[in-house]
Each structure stands twice: as structure tokens, then as C-alpha cells.
C-alpha atoms as a PDB file:
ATOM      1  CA  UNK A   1     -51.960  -9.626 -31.249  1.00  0.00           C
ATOM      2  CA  UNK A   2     -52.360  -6.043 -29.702  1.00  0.00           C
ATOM      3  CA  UNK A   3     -55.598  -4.747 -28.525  1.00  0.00           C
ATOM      4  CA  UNK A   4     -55.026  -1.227 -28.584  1.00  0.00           C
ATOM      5  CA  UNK A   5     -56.272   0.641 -32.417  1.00  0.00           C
ATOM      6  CA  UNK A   6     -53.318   2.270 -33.657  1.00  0.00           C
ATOM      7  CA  UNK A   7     -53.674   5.200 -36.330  1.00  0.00           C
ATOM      8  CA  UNK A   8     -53.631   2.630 -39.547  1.00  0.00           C
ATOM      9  CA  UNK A   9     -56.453   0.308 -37.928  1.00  0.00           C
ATOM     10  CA  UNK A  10     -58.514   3.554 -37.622  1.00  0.00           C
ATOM     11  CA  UNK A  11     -57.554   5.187 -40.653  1.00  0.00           C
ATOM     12  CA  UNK A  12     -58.143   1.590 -42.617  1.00  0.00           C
ATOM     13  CA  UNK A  13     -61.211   1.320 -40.640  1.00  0.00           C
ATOM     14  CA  UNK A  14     -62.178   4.819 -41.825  1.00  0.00           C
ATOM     15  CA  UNK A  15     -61.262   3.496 -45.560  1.00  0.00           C
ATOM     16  CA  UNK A  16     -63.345   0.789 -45.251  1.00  0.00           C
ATOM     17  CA  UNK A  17     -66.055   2.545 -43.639  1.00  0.00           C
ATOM     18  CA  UNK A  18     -66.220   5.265 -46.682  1.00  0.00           C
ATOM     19  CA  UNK A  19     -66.638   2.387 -49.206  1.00  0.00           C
ATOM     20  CA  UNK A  20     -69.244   1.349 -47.498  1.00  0.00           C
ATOM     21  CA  UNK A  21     -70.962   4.502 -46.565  1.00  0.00           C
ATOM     22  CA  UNK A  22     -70.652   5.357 -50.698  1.00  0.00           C
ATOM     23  CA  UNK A  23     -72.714   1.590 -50.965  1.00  0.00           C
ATOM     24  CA  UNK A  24     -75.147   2.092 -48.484  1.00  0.00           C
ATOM     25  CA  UNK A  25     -75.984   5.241 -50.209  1.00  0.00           C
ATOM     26  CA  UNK A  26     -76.714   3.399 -54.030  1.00  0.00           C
ATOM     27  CA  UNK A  27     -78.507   0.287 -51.382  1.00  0.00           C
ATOM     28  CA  UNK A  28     -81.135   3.374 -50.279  1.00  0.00           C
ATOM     29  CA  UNK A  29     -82.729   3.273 -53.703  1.00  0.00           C
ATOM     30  CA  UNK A  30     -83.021  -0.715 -54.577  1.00  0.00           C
ATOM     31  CA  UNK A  31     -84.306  -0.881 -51.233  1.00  0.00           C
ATOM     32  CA  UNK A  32     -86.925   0.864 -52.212  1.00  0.00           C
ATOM     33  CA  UNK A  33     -87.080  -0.733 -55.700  1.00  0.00           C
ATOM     34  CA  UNK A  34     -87.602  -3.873 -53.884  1.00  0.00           C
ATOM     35  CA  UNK A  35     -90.641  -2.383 -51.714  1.00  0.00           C
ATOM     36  CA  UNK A  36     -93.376  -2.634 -54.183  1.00  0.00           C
ATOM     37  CA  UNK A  37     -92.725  -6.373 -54.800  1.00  0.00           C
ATOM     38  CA  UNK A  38     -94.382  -6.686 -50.705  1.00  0.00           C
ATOM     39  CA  UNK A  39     -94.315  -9.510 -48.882  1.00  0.00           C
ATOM     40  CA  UNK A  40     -91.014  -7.831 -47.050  1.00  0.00           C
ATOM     41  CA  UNK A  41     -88.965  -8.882 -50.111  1.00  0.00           C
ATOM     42  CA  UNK A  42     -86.988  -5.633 -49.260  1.00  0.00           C
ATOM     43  CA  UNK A  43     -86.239  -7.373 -45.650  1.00  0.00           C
ATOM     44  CA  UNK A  44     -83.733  -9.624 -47.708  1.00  0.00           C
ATOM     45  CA  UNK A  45     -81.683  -7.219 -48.659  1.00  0.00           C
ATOM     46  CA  UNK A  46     -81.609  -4.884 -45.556  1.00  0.00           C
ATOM     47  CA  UNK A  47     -78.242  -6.551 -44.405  1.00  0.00           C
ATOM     48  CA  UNK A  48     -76.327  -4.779 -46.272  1.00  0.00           C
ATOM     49  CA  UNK A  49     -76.565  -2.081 -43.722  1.00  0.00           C
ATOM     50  CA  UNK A  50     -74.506  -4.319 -41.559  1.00  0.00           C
ATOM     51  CA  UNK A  51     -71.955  -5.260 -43.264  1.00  0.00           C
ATOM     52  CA  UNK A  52     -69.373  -2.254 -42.452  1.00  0.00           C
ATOM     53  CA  UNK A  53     -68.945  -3.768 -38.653  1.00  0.00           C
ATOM     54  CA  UNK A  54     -68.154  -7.265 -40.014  1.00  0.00           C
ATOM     55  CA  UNK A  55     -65.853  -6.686 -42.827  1.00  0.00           C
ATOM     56  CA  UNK A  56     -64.000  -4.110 -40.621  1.00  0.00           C
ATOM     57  CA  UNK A  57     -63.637  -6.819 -37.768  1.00  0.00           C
ATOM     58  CA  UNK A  58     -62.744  -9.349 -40.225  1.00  0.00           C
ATOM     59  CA  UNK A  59     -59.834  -7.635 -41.637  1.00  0.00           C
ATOM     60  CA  UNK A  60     -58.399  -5.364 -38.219  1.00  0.00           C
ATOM     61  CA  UNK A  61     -59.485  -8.047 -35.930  1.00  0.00           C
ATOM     62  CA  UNK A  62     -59.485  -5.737 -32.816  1.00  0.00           C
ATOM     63  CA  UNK A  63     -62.220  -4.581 -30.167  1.00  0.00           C
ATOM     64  CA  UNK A  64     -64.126  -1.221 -31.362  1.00  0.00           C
ATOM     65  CA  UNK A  65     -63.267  -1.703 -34.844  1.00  0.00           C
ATOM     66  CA  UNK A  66     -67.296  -3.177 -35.520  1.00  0.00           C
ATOM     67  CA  UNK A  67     -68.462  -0.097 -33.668  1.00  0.00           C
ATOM     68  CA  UNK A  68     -66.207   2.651 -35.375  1.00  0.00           C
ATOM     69  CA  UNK A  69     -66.923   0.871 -38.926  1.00  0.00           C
ATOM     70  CA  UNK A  70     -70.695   1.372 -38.649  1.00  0.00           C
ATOM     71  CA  UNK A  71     -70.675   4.862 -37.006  1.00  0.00           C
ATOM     72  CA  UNK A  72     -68.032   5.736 -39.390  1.00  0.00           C
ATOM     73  CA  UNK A  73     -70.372   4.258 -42.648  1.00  0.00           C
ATOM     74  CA  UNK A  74     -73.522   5.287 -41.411  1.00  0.00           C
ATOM     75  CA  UNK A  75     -72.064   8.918 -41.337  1.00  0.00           C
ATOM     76  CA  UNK A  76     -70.810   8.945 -44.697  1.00  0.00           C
ATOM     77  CA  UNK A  77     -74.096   7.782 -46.061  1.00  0.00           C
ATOM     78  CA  UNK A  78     -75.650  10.664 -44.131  1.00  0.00           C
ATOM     79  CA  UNK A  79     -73.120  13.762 -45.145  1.00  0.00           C
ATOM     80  CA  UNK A  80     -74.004  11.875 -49.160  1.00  0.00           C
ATOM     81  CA  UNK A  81     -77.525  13.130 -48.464  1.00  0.00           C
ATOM     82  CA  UNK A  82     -79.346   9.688 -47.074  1.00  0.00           C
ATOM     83  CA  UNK A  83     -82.825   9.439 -47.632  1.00  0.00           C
ATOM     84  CA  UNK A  84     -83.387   8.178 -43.978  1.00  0.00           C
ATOM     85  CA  UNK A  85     -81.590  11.531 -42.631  1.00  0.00           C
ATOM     86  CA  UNK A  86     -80.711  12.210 -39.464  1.00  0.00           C
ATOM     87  CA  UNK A  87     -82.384   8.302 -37.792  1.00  0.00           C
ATOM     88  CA  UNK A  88     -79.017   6.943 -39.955  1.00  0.00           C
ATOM     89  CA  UNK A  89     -76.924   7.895 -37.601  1.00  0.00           C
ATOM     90  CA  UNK A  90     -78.492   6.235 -34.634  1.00  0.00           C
ATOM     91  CA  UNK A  91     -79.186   3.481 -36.104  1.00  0.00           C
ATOM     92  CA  UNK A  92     -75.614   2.895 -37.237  1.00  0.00           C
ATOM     93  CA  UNK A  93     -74.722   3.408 -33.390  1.00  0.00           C
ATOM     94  CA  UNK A  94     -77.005   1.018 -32.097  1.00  0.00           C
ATOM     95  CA  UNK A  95     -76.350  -1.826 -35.222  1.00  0.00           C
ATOM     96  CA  UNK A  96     -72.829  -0.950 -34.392  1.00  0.00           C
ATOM     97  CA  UNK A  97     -72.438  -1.832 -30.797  1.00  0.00           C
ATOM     98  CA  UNK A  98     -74.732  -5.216 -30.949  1.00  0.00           C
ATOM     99  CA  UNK A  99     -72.161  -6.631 -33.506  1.00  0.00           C
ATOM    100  CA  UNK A 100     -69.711  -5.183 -31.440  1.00  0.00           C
ATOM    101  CA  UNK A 101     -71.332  -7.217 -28.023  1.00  0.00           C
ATOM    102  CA  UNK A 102     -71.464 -10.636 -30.283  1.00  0.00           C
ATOM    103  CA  UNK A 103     -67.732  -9.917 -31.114  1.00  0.00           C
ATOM    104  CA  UNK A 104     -66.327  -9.614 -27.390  1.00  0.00           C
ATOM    105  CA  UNK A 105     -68.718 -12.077 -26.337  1.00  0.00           C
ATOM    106  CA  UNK A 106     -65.988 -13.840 -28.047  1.00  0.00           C
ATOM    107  CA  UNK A 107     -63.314 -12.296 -26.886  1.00  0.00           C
ATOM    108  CA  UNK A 108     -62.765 -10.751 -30.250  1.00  0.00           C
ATOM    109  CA  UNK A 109     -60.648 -14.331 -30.976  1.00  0.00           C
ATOM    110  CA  UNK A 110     -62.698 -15.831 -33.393  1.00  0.00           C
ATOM    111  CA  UNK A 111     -63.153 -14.963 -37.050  1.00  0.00           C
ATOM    112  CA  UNK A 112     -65.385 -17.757 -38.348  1.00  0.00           C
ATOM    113  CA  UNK A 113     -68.857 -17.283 -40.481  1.00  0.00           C
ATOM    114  CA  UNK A 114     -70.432 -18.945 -37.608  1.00  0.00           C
ATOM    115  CA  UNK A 115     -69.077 -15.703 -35.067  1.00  0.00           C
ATOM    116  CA  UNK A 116     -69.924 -13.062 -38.084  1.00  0.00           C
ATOM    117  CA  UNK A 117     -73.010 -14.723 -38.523  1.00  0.00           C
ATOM    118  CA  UNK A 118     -73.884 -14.474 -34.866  1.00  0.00           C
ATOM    119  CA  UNK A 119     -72.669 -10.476 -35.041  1.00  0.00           C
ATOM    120  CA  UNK A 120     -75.085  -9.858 -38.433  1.00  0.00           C
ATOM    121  CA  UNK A 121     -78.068 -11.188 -35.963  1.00  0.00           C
ATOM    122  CA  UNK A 122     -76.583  -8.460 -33.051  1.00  0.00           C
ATOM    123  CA  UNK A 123     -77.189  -5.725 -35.646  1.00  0.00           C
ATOM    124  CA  UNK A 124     -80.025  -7.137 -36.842  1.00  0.00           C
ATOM    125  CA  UNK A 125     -81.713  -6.906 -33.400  1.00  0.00           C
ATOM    126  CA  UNK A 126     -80.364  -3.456 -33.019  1.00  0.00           C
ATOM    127  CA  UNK A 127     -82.299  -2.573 -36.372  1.00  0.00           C
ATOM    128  CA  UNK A 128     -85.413  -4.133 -35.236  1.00  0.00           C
ATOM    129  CA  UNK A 129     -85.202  -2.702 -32.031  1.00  0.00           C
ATOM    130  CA  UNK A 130     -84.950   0.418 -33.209  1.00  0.00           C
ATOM    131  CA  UNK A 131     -87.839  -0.123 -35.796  1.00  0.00           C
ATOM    132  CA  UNK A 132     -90.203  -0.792 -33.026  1.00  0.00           C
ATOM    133  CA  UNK A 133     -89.200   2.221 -31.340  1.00  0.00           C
ATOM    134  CA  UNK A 134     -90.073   4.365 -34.279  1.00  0.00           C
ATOM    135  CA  UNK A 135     -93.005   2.222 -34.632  1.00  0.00           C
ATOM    136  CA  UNK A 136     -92.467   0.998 -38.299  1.00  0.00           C
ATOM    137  CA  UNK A 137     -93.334  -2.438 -37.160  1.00  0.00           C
ATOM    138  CA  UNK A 138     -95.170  -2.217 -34.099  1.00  0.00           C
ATOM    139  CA  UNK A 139     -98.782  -2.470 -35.713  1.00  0.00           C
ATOM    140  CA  UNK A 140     -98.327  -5.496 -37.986  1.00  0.00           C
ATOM    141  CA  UNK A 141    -100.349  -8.652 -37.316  1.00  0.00           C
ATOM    142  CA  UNK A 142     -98.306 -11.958 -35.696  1.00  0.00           C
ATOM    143  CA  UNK A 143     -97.726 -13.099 -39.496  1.00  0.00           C
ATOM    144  CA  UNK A 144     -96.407 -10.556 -41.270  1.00  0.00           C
ATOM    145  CA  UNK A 145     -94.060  -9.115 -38.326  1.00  0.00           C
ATOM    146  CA  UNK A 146     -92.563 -12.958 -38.770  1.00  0.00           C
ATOM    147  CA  UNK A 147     -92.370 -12.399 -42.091  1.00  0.00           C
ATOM    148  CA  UNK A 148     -90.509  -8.983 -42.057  1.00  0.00           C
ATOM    149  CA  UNK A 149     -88.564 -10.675 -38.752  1.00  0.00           C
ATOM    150  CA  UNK A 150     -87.400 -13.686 -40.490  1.00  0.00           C
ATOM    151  CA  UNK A 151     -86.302 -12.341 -43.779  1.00  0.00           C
ATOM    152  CA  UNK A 152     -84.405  -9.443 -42.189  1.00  0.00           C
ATOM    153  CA  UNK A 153     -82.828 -12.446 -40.412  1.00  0.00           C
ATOM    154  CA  UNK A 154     -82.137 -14.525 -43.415  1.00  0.00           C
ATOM    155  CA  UNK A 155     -80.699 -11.179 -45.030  1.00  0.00           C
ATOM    156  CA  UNK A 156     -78.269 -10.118 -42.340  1.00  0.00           C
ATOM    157  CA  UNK A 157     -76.831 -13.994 -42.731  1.00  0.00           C
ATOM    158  CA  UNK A 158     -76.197 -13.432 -46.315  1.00  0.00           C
ATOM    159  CA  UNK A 159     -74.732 -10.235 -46.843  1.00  0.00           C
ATOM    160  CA  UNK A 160     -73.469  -9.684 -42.993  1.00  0.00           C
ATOM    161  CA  UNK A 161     -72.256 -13.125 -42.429  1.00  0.00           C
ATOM    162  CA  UNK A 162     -71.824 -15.103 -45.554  1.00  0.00           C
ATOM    163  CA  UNK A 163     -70.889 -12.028 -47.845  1.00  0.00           C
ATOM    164  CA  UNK A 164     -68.683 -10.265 -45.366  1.00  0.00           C
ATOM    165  CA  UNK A 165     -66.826 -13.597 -44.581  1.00  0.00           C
ATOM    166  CA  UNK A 166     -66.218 -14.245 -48.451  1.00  0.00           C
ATOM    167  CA  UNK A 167     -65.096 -11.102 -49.485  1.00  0.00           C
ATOM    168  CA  UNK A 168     -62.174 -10.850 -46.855  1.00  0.00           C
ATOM    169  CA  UNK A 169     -61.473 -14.103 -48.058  1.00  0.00           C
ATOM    170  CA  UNK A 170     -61.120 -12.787 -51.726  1.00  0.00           C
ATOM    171  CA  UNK A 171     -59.019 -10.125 -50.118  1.00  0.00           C
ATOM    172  CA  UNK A 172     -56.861 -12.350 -48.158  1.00  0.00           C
ATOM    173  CA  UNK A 173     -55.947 -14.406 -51.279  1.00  0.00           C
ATOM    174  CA  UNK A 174     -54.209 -11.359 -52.245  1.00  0.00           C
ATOM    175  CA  UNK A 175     -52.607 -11.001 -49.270  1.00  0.00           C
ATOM    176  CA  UNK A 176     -53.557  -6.908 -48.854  1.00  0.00           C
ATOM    177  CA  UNK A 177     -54.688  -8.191 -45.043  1.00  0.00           C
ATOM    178  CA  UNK A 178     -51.543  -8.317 -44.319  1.00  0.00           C
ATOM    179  CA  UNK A 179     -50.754  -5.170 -44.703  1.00  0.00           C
ATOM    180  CA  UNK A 180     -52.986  -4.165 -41.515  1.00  0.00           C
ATOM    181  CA  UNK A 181     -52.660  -7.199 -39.884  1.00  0.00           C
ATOM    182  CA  UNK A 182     -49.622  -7.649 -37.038  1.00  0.00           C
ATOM    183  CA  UNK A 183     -47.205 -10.526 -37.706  1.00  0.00           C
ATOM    184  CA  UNK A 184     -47.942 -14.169 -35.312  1.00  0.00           C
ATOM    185  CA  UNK A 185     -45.893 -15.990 -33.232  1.00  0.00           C
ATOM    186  CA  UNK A 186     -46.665 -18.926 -35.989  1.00  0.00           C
ATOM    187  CA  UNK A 187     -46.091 -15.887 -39.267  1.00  0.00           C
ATOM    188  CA  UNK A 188     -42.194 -15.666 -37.175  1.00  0.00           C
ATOM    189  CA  UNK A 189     -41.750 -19.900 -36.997  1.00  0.00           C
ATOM    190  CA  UNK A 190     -43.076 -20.181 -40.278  1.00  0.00           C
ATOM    191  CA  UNK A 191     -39.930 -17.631 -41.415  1.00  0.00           C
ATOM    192  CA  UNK A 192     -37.494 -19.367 -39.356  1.00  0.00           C
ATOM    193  CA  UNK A 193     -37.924 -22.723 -41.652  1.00  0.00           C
END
């Protein structure tokens, strides 16, 4: 497999990126729908910010395609007039390049839920990092900040890991992966047969 992006991964990455940039946009206003429910319900849903980076990865498979994914989605919900303005674009950065970490971490050779999982928690902490620095989260008591913690958690697994890992699935049954996807040593043996 080469490392290198080559114009397609980017531009696919872009594609992708779009898509998701279009559904982050519609995910601003049930996130808010959610809100008055309390108890952080709106926490379990909040991975769906993440989910650019992982179904990027899953379907280029290459180092910086996590990072360029969520910088590339988080703009395109900002030029579609976000309702979290200009703080979109950092935080896409920062969820970005802790998905990114978990993926070289692993040498960017591993493709299973548990690895996606692992890089929905990376953006995850970016996210809550960044919410204590704004200080959306710094003044809640021990029980509720576990509260908003753990159901951000439980949400990045679902739509970030389990989500992102079953939809490239669904797209790999069609075979439209391997269309971006460079041929294997095994892809050539299995032609030779």
C-alpha cells in the first residue's frame, strides 16, 4: 500500500468531507432539539461530529486522511453558515488530529471497530478538551461532568466507531472502495487462480 495521498485520495477525501460537512450542518439543529430533554441527552449524539475522520480513514486507509476529512467537514459546515461559527473550525482541527494520533499509533494498519473505536475516543478528548478551554464544562459538579463525560463517550462509540465501521461496510459490499483503494499483493494472487 502507498503512503503518500495522491490527487483522488484528496479529492475523495474532499467528497467525503462535503457530505459530511452538509450533515453536520442538519446535526446543529437536533442537537439542540435534544438539549431541552437535559440530563446531557444531547451528549449522545455529539459523535456525529467525528465521524468525517473515521469514515475517510476507513475507506483511503492512508496517514492524514482523518485530519484532512475533519478540517475539510468542519469547513464546509462553517462556509453553510454553522451556528457554532468561527470555534468550528478549531475544533475540527483539534478532533481531527487526536483521531489522527489513535490511527498512527497504529501504524495506520489496522481498520477494525476496535482501532475506530479507539480514534472516536481521540476526538472525543479533543472535543472535551476544547470544551474546558472555552469553559462550557468547567463549572459542573463531579456528577453531572460524568454524566456529560460518559455519554459523549458512549456517543462517539456509536456513531464514530460502530456507525462509521458499518457504513464502509455497506459501501464495500458494493465494491465502490475499490475504486480508491490500491490493488494487494493477495487482490494480484487471487487473479492469478
Amino acid at each position: 500500500m502507498q503512503k503518500g495521498l495522491k490527487l483522488t485520495d484528496i479529492l475523495v477525501t474532499i467528497v467525503i468531507s462535503i457530505a459530511f460537512g452538509i450533515l453536520y450542518k442538519i446535526w446543529g439543529p437536533l442537537y439542540y432539539a435534544v438539549k431541552p430533554f437535559g440530563l446531557h441527552i444531547d451528549q449522545l449524539i455529539y459523535g456525529m461530529w467525528f465521524m468525517a475522520a473515521t469514515v475517510a480513514f476507513l475507506i483511503i486507509r492512508k496517514p492524514g486522511v482523518a485530519l484532512l476529512a475533519e478540517i475539510a467537514a468542519s469547513s464546509g459546515e462553517f462556509l453553510m453558515g454553522s451556528e457554532f461559527g468561527l470555534e468550528v473550525l478549531l475544533y475540527g482541527l483539534i478532533q481531527g488530529l487526536f483521531a489522527e494520533f489513535i490511527l498512527f499509533v497504529f501504524r495506520y494498519k489496522r481498520f477494525d471497530l476496535f482501532v475506530i473505536s479507539l480514534a472516536a475516543l481521540g476526538s472525543c478528548a479533543g472535543s472535551l478538551i476544547m470544551d474546558f478551554y472555552k469553559g462550557y464544562i468547567g463549572d459542573l459538579s463531579t456528577w453531572n461532568l460524568t454524566l456529560f463525560i460518559v455519554f459523549r463517550i458512549i456517543g462517539s462509540i456509536l456513531f464514530t466507531g460502530l456507525f462509521a465501521v458499518s457504513i464502509t461496510k455497506a459501501l464495500e459490499a458494493t465494491g465502490v472502495t475499490n475504486l480508491v483503494r490500491s490493488s494487494s499483493k493477495k487482490d494480484h494472487e487471487a487473479l492469478d487462480q
